[in-house]
PDB file of N, CA and C in Angstrom:
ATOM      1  N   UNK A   1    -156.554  36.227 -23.149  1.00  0.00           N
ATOM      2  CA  UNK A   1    -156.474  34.817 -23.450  1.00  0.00           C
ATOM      3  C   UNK A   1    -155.147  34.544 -24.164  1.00  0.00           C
ATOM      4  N   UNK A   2    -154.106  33.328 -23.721  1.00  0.00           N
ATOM      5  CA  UNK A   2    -153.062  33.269 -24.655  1.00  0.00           C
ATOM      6  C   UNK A   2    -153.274  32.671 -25.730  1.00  0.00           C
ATOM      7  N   UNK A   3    -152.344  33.476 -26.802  1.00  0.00           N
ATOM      8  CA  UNK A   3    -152.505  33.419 -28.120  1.00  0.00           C
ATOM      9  C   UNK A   3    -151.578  31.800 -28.785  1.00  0.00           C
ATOM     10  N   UNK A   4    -151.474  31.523 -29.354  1.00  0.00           N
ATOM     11  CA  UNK A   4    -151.031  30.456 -29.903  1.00  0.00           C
ATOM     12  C   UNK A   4    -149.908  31.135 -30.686  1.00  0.00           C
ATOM     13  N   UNK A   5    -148.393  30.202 -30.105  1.00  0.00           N
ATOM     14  CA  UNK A   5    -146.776  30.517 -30.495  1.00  0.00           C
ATOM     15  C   UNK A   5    -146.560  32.108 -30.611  1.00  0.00           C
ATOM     16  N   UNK A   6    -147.124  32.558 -28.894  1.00  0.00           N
ATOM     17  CA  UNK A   6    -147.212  33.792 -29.087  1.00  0.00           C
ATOM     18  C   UNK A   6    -146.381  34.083 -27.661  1.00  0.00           C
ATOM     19  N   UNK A   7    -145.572  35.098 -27.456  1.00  0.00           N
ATOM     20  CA  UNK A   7    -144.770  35.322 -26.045  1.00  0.00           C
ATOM     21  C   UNK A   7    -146.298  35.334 -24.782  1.00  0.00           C
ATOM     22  N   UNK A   8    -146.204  34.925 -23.980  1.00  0.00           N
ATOM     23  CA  UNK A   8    -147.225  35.271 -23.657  1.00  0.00           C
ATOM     24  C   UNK A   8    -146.928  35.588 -21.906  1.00  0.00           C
ATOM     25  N   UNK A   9    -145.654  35.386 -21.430  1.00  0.00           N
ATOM     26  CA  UNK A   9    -145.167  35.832 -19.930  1.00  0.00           C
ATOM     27  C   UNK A   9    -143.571  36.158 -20.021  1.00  0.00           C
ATOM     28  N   UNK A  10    -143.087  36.802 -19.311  1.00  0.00           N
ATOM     29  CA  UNK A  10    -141.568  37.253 -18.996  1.00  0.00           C
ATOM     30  C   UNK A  10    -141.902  36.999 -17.580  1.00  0.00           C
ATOM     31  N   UNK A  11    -140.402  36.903 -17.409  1.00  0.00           N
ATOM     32  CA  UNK A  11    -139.788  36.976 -15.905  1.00  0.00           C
ATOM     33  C   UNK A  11    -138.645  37.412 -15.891  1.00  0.00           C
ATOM     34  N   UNK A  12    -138.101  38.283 -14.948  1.00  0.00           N
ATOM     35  CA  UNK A  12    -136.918  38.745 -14.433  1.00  0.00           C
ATOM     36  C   UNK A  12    -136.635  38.956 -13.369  1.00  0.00           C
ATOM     37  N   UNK A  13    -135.143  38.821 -12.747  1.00  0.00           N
ATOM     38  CA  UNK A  13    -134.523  38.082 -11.913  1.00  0.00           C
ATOM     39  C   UNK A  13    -134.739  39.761 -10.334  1.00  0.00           C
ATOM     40  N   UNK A  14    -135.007  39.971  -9.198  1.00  0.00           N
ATOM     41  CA  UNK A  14    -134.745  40.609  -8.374  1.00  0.00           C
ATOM     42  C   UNK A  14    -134.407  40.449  -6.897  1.00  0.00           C
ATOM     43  N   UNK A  15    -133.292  41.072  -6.871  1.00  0.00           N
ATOM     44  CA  UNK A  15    -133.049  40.949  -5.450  1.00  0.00           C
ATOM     45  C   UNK A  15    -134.183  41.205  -4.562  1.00  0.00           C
ATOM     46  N   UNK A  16    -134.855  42.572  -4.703  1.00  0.00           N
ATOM     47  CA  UNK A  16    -135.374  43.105  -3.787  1.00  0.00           C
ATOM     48  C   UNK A  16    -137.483  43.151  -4.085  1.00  0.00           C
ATOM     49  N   UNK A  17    -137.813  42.158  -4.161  1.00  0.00           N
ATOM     50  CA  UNK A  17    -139.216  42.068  -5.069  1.00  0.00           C
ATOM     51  C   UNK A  17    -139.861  43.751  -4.571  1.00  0.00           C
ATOM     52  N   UNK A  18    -140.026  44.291  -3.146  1.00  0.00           N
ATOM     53  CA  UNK A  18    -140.956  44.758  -2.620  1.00  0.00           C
ATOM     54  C   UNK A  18    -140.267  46.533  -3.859  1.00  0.00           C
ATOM     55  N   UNK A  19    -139.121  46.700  -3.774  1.00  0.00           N
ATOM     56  CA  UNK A  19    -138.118  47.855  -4.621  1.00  0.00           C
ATOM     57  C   UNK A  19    -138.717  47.399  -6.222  1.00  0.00           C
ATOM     58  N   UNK A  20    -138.847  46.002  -6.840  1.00  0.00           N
ATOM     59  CA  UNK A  20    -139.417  46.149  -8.175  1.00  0.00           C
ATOM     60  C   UNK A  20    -140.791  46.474  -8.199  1.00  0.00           C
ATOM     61  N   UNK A  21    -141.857  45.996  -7.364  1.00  0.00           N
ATOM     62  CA  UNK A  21    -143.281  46.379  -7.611  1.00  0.00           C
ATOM     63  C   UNK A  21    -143.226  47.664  -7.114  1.00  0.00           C
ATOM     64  N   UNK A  22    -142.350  48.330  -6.674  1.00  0.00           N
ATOM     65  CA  UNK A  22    -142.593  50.075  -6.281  1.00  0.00           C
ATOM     66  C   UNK A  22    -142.555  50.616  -7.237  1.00  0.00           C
ATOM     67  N   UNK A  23    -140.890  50.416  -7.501  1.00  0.00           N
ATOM     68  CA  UNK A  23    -140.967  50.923  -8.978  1.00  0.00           C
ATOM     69  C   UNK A  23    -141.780  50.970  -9.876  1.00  0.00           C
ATOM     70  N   UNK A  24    -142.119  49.552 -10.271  1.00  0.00           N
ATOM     71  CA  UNK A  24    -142.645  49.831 -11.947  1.00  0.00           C
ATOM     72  C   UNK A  24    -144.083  50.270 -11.378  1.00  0.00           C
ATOM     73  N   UNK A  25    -144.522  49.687 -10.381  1.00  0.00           N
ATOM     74  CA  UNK A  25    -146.018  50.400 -10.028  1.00  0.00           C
ATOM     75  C   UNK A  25    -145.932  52.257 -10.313  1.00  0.00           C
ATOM     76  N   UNK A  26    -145.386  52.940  -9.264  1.00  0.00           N
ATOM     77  CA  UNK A  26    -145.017  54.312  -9.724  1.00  0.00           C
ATOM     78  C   UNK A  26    -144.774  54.366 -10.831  1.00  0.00           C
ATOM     79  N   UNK A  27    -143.852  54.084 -11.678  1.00  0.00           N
ATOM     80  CA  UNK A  27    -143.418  54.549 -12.789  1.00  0.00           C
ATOM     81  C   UNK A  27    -144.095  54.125 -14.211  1.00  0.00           C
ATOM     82  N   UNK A  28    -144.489  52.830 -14.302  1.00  0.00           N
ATOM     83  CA  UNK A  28    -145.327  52.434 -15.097  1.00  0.00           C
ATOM     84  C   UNK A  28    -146.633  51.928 -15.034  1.00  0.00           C
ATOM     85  N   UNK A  29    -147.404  52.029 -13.797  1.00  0.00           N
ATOM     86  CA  UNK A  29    -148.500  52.229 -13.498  1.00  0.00           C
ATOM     87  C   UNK A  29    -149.142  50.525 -13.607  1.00  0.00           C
ATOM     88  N   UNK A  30    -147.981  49.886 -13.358  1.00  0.00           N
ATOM     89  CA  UNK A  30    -148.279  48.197 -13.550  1.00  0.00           C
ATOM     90  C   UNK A  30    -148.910  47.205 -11.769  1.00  0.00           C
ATOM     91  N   UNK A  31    -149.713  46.858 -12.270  1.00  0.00           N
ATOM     92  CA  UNK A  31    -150.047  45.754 -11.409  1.00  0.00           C
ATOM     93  C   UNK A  31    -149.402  44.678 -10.536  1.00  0.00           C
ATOM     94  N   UNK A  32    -149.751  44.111  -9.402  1.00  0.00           N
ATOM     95  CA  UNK A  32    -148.923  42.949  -8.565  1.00  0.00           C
ATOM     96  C   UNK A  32    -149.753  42.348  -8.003  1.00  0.00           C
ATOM     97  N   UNK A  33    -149.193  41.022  -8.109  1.00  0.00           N
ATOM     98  CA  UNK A  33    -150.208  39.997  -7.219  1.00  0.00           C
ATOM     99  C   UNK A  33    -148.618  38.862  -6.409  1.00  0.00           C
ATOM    100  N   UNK A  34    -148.730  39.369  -5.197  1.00  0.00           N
ATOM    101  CA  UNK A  34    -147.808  38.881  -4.466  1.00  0.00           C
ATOM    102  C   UNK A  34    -147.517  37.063  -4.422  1.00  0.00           C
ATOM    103  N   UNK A  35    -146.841  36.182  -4.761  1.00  0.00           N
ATOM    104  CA  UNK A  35    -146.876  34.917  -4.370  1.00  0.00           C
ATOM    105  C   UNK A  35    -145.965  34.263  -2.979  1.00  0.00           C
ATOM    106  N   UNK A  36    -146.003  35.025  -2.003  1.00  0.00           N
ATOM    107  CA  UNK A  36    -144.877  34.797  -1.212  1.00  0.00           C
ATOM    108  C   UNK A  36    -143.917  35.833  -1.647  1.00  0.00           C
ATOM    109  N   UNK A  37    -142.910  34.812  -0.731  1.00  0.00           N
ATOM    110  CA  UNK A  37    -141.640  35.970  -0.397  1.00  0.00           C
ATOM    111  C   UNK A  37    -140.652  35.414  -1.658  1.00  0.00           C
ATOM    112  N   UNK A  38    -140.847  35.247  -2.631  1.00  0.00           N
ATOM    113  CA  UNK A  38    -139.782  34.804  -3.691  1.00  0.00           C
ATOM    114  C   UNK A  38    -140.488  34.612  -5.033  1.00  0.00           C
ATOM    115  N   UNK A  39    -141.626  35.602  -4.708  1.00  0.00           N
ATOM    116  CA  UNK A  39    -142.104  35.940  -6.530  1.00  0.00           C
ATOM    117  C   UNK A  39    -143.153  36.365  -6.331  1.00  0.00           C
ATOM    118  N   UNK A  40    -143.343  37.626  -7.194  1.00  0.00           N
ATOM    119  CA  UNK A  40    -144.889  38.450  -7.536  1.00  0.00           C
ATOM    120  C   UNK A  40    -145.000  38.028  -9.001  1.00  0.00           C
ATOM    121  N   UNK A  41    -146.186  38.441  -9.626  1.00  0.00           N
ATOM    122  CA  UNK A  41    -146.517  38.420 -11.084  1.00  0.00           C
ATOM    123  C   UNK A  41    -146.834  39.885 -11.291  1.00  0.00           C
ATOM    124  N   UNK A  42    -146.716  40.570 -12.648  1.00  0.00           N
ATOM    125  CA  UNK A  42    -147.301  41.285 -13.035  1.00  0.00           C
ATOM    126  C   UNK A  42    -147.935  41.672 -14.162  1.00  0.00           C
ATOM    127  N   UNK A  43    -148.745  42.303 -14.208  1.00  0.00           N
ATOM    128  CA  UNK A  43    -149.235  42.790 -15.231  1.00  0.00           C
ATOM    129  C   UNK A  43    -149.364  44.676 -15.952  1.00  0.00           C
ATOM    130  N   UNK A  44    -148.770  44.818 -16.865  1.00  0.00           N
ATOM    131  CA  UNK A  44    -148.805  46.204 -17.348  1.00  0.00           C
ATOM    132  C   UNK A  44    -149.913  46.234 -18.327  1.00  0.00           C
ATOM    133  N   UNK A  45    -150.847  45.930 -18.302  1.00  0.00           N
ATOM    134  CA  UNK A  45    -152.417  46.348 -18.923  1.00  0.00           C
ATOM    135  C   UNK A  45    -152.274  45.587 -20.362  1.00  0.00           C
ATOM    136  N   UNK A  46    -151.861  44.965 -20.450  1.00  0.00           N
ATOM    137  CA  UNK A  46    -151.830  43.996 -21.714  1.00  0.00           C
ATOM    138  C   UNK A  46    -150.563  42.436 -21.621  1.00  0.00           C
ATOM    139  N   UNK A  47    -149.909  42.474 -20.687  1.00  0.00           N
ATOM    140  CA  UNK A  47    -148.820  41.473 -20.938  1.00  0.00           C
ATOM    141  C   UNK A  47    -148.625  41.102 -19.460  1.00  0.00           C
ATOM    142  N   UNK A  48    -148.436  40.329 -19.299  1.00  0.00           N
ATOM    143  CA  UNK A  48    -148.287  39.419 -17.923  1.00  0.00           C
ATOM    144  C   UNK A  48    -146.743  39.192 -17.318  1.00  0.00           C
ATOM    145  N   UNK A  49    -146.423  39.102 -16.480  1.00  0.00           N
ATOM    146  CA  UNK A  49    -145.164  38.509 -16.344  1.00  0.00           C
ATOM    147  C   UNK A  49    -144.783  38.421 -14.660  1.00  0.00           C
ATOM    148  N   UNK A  50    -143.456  38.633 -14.118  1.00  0.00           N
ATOM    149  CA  UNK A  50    -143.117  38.024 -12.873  1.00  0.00           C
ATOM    150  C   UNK A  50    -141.612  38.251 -12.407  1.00  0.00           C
ATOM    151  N   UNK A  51    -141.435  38.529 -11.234  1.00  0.00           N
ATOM    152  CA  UNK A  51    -139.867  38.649 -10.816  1.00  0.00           C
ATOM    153  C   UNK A  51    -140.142  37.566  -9.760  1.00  0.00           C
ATOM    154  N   UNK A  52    -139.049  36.892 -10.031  1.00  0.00           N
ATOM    155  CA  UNK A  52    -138.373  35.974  -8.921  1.00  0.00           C
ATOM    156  C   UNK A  52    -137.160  36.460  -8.179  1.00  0.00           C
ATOM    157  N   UNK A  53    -136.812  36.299  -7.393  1.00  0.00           N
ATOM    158  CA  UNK A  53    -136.237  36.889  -6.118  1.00  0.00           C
ATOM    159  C   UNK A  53    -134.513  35.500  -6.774  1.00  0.00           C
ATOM    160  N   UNK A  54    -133.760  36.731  -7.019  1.00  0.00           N
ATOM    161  CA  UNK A  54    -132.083  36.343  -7.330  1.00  0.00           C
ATOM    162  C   UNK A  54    -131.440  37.198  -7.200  1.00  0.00           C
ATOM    163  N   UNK A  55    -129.835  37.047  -6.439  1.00  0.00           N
ATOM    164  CA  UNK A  55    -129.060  38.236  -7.197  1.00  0.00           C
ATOM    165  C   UNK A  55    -128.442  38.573  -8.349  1.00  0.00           C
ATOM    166  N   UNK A  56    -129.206  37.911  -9.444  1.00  0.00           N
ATOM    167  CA  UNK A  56    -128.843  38.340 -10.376  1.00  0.00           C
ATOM    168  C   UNK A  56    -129.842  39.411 -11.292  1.00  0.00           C
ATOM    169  N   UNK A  57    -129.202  40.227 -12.344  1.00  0.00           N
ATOM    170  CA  UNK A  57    -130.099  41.141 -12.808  1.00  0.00           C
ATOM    171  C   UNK A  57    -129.603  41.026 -14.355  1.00  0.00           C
ATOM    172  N   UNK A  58    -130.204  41.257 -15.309  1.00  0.00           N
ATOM    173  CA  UNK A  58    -130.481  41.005 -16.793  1.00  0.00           C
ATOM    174  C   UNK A  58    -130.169  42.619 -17.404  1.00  0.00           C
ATOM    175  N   UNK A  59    -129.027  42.337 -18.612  1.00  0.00           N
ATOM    176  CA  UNK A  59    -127.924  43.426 -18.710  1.00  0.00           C
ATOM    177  C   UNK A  59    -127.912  42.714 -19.645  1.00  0.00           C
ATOM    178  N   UNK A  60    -128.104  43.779 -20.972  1.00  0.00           N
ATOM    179  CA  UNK A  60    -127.390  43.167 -22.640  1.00  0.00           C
ATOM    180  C   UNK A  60    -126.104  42.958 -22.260  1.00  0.00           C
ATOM    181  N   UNK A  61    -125.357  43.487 -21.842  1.00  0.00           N
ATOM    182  CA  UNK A  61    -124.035  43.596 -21.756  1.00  0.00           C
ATOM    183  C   UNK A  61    -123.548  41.517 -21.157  1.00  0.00           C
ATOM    184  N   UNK A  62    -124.512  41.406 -20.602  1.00  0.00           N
ATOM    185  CA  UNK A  62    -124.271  39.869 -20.191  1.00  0.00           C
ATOM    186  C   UNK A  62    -124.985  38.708 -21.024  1.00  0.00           C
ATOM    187  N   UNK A  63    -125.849  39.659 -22.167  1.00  0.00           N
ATOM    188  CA  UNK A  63    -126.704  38.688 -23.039  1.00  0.00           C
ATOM    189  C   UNK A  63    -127.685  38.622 -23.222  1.00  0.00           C
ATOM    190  N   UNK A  64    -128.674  39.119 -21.627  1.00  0.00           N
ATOM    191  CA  UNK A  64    -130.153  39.287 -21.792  1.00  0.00           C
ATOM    192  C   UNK A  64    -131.025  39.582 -22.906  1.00  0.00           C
ATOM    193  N   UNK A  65    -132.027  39.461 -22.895  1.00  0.00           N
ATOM    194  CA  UNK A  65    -132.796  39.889 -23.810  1.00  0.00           C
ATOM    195  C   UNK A  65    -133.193  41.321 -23.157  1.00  0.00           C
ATOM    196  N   UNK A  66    -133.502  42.455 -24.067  1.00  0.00           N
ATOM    197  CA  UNK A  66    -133.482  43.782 -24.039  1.00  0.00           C
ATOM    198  C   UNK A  66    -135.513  43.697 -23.699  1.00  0.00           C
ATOM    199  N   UNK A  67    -136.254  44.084 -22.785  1.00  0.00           N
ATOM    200  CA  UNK A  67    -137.185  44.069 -22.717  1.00  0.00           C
ATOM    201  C   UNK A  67    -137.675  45.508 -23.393  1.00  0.00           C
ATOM    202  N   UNK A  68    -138.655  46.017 -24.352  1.00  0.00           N
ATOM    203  CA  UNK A  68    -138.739  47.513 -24.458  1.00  0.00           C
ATOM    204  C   UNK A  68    -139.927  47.689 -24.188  1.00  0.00           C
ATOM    205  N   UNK A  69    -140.566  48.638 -23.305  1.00  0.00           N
ATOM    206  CA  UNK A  69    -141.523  49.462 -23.427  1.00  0.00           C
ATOM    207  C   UNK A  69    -142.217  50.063 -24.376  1.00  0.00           C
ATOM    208  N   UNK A  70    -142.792  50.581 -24.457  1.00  0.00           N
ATOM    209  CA  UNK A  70    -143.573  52.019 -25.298  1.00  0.00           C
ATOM    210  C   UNK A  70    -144.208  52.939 -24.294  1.00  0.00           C
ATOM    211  N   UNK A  71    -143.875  54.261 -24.708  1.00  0.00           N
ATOM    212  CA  UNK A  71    -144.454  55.636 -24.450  1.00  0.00           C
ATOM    213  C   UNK A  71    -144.528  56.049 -25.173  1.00  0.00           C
ATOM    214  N   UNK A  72    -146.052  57.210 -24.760  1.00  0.00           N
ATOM    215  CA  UNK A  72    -146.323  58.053 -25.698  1.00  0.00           C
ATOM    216  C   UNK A  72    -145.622  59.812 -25.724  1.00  0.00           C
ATOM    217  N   UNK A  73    -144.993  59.328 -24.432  1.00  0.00           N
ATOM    218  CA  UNK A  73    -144.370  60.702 -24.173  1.00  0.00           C
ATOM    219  C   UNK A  73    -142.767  60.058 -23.455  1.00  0.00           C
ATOM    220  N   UNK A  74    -142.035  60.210 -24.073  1.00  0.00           N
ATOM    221  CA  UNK A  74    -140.615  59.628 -23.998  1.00  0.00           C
ATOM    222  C   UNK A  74    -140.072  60.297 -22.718  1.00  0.00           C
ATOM    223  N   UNK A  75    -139.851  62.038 -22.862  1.00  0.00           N
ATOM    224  CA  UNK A  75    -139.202  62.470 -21.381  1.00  0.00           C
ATOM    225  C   UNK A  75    -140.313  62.058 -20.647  1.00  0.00           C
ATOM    226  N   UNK A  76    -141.474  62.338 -20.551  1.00  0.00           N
ATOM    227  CA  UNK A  76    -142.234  61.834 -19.302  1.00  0.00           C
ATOM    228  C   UNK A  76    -141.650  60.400 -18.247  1.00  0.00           C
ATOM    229  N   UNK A  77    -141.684  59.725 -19.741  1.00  0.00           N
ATOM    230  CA  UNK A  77    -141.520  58.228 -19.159  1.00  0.00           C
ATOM    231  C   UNK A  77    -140.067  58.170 -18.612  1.00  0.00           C
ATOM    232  N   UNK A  78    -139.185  58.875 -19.109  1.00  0.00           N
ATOM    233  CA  UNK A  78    -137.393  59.267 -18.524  1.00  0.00           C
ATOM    234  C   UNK A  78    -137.622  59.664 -17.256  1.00  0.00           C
ATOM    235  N   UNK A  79    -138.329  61.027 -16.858  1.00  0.00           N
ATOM    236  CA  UNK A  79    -138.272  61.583 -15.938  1.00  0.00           C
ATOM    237  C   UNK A  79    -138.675  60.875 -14.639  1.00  0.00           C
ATOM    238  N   UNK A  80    -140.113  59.914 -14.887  1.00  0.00           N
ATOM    239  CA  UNK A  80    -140.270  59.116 -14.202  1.00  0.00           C
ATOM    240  C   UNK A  80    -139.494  57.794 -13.559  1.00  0.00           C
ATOM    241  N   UNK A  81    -138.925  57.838 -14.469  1.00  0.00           N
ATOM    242  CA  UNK A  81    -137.751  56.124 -14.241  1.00  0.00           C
ATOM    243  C   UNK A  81    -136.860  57.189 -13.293  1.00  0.00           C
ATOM    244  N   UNK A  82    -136.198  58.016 -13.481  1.00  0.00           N
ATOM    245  CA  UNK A  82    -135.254  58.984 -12.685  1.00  0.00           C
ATOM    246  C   UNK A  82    -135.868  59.153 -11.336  1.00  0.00           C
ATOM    247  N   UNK A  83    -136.942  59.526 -11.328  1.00  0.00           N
ATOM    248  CA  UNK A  83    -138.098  60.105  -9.986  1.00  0.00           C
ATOM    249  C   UNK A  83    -138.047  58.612  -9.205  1.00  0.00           C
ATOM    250  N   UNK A  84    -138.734  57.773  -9.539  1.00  0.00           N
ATOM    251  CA  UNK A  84    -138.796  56.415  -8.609  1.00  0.00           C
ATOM    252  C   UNK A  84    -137.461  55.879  -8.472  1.00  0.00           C
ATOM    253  N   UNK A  85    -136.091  55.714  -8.912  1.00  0.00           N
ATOM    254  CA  UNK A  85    -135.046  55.755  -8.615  1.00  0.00           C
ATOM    255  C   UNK A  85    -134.609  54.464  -9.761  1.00  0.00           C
ATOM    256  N   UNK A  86    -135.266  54.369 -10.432  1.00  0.00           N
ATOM    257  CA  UNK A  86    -134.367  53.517 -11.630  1.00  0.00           C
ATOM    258  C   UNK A  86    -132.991  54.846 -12.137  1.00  0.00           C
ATOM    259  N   UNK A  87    -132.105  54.275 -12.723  1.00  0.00           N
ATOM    260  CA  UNK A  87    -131.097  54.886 -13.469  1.00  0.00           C
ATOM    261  C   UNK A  87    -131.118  54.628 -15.270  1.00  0.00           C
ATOM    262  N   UNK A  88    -131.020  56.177 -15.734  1.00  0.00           N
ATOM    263  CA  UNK A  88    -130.741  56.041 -16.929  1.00  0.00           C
ATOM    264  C   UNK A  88    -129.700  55.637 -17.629  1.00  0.00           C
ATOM    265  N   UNK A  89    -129.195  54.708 -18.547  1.00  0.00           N
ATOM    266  CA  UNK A  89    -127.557  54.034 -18.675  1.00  0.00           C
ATOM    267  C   UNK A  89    -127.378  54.574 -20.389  1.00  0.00           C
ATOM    268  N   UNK A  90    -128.648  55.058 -20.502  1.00  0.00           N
ATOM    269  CA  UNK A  90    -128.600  55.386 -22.052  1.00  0.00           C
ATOM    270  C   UNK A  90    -129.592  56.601 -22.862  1.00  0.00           C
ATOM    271  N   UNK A  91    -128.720  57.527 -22.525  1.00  0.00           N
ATOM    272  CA  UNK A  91    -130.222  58.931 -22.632  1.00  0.00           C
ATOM    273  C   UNK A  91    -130.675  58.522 -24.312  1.00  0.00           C
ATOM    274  N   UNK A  92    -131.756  59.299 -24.196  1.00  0.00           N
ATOM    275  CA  UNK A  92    -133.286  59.560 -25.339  1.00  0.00           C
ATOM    276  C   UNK A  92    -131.939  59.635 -26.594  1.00  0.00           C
ATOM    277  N   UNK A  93    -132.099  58.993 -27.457  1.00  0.00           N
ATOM    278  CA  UNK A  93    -131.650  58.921 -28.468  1.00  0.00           C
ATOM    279  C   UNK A  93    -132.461  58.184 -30.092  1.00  0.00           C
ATOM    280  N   UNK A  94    -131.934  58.770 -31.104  1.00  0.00           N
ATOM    281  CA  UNK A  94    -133.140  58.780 -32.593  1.00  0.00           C
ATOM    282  C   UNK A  94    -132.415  56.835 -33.347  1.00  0.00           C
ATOM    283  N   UNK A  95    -133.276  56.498 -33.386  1.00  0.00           N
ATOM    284  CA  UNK A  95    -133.317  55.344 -34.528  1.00  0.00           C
ATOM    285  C   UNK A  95    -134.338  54.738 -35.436  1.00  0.00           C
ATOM    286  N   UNK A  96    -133.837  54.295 -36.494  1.00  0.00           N
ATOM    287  CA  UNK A  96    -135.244  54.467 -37.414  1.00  0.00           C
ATOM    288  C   UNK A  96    -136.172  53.914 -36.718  1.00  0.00           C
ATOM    289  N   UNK A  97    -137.426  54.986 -37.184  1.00  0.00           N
ATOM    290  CA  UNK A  97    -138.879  54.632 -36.713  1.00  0.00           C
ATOM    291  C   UNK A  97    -138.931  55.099 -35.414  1.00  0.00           C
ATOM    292  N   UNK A  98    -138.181  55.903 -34.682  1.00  0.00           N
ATOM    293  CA  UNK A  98    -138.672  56.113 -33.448  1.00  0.00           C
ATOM    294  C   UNK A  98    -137.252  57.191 -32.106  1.00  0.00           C
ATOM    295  N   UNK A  99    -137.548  57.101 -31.612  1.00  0.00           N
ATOM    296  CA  UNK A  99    -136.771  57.448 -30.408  1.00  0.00           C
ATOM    297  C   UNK A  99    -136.579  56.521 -29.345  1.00  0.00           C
ATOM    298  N   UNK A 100    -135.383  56.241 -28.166  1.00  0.00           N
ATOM    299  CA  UNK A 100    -135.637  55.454 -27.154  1.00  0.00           C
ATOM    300  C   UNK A 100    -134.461  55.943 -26.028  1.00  0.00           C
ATOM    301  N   UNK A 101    -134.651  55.477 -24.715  1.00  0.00           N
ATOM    302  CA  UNK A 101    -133.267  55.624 -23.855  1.00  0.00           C
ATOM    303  C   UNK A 101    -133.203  54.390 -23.314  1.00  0.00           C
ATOM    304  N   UNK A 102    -132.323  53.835 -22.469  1.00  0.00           N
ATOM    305  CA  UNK A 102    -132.280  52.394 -21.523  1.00  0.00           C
ATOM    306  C   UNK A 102    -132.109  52.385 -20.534  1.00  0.00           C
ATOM    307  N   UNK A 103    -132.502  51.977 -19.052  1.00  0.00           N
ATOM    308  CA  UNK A 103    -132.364  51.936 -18.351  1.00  0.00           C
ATOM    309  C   UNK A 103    -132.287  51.069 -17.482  1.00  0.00           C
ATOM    310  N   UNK A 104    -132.185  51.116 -16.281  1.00  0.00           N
ATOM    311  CA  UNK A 104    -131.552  49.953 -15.023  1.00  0.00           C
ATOM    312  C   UNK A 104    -132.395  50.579 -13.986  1.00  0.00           C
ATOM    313  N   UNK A 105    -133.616  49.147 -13.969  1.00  0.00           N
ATOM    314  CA  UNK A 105    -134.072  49.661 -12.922  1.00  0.00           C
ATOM    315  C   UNK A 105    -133.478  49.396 -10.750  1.00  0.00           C
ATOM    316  N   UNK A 106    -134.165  49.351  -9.854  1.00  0.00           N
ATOM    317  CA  UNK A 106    -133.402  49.286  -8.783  1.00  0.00           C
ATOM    318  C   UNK A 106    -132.859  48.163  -8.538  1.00  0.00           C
ATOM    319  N   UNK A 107    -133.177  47.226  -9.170  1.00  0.00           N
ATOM    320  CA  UNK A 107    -132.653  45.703  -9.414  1.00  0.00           C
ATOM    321  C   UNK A 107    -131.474  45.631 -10.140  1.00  0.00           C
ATOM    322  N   UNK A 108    -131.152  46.394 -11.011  1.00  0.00           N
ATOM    323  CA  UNK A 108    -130.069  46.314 -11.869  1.00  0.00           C
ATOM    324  C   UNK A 108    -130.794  45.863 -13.254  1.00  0.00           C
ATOM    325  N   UNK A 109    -131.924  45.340 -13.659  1.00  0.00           N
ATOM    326  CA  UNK A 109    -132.349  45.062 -14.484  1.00  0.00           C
ATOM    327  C   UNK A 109    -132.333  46.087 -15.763  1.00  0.00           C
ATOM    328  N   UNK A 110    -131.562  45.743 -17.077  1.00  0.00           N
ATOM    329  CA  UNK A 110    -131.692  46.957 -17.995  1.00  0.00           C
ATOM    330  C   UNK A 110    -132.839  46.641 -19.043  1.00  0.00           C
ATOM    331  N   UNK A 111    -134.035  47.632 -18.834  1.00  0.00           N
ATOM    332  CA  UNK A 111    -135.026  47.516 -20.434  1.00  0.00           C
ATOM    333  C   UNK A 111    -134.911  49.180 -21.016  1.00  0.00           C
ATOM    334  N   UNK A 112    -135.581  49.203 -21.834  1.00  0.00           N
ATOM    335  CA  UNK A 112    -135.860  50.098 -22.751  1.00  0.00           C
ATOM    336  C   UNK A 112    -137.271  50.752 -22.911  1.00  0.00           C
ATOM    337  N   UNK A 113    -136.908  52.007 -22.933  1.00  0.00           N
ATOM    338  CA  UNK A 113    -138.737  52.981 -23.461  1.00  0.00           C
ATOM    339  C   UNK A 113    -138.407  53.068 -24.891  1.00  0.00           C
ATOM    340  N   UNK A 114    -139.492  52.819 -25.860  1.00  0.00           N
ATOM    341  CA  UNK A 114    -139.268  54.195 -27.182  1.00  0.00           C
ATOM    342  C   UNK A 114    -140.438  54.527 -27.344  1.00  0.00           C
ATOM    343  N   UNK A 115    -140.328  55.548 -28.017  1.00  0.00           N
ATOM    344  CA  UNK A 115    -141.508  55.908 -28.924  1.00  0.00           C
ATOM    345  C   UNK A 115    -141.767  56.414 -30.208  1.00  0.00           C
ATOM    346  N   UNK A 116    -142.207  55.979 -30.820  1.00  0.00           N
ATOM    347  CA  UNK A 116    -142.193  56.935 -32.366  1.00  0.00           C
ATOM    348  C   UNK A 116    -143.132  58.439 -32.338  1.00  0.00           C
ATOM    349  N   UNK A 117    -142.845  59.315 -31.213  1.00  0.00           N
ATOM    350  CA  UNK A 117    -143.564  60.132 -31.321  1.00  0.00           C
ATOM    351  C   UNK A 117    -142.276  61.156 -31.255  1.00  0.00           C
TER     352      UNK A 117
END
C-alpha cells in the first residue's frame, strides 16, 4: 500500500525494454508486467517501478540519481551483474557502514549494490 510522502515508484529510461527485464529478472530476481512496446513495470519484492523505452540512460556522471540496491552477499550480486551482461564501472569498494560497487546495466543505466556485510 503507498505510504504517505513516501518514494513510492522509479522509472528509468531503456533502449532495449525486452535486454532490461532479462537482466534484472536473472540477476535480481525482479518481476515484469509488460505494457506494450514502450514500457514494462517492475517490481523487486518490495518497490515498484518501470522502464520506458528512450535512448537515453541515467549516469551520475550526467546527474542522475544513483539508484542502490542491497545484497546480502556483495560478490554474488557482482558476479551476477557480470554473468547477465551488465558491466561493472566501479569494483566492490569499503565506505562507512558498508561495502558497494556500481554498475551499468545493458541499457547503460548506472545503479549501485552495497552491503554492510
Amino acid at each position: 500500500m503507498p505510504e504517505d510522502r513516501k518514494i513510492d515508484y522509479l522509472e528509468l529510461p531503456a533502449r532495449d525494454l525486452q535486454a532490461a527485464m532479462t537482466f534484472y529478472r536473472d540477476a535480481f530476481d525482479w518481476q515484469f508486467v509488460e505494457y506494450g512496446a514502450d514500457y514494462c513495470a517492475f517490481n523487486d519484492g518490495r518497490l515498484d517501478g518501470g522502464f520506458y523505452r528512450s535512448e537515453l540512460s541515467a549516469s551520475t556522471a550526467n546527474g542522475a540519481v544513483l539508484v542502490v540496491l542491497y545484497a546480502d552477499d556483495l560478490e554474488a550480486a557482482a558476479e551476477r551483474v557480470r554473468t547477465h551482461g551488465g558491466q561493472i564501472l566501479r569494483e566492490i569498494f569499503k565506505f562507512p557502514g558498508g561495502r558497494r560497487f556500481q554498475f551499468a546495466d545493458p541499457n547503460g543505466n548506472e545503479l549501485a549494490v552495497w552491503s554492510d556485510h
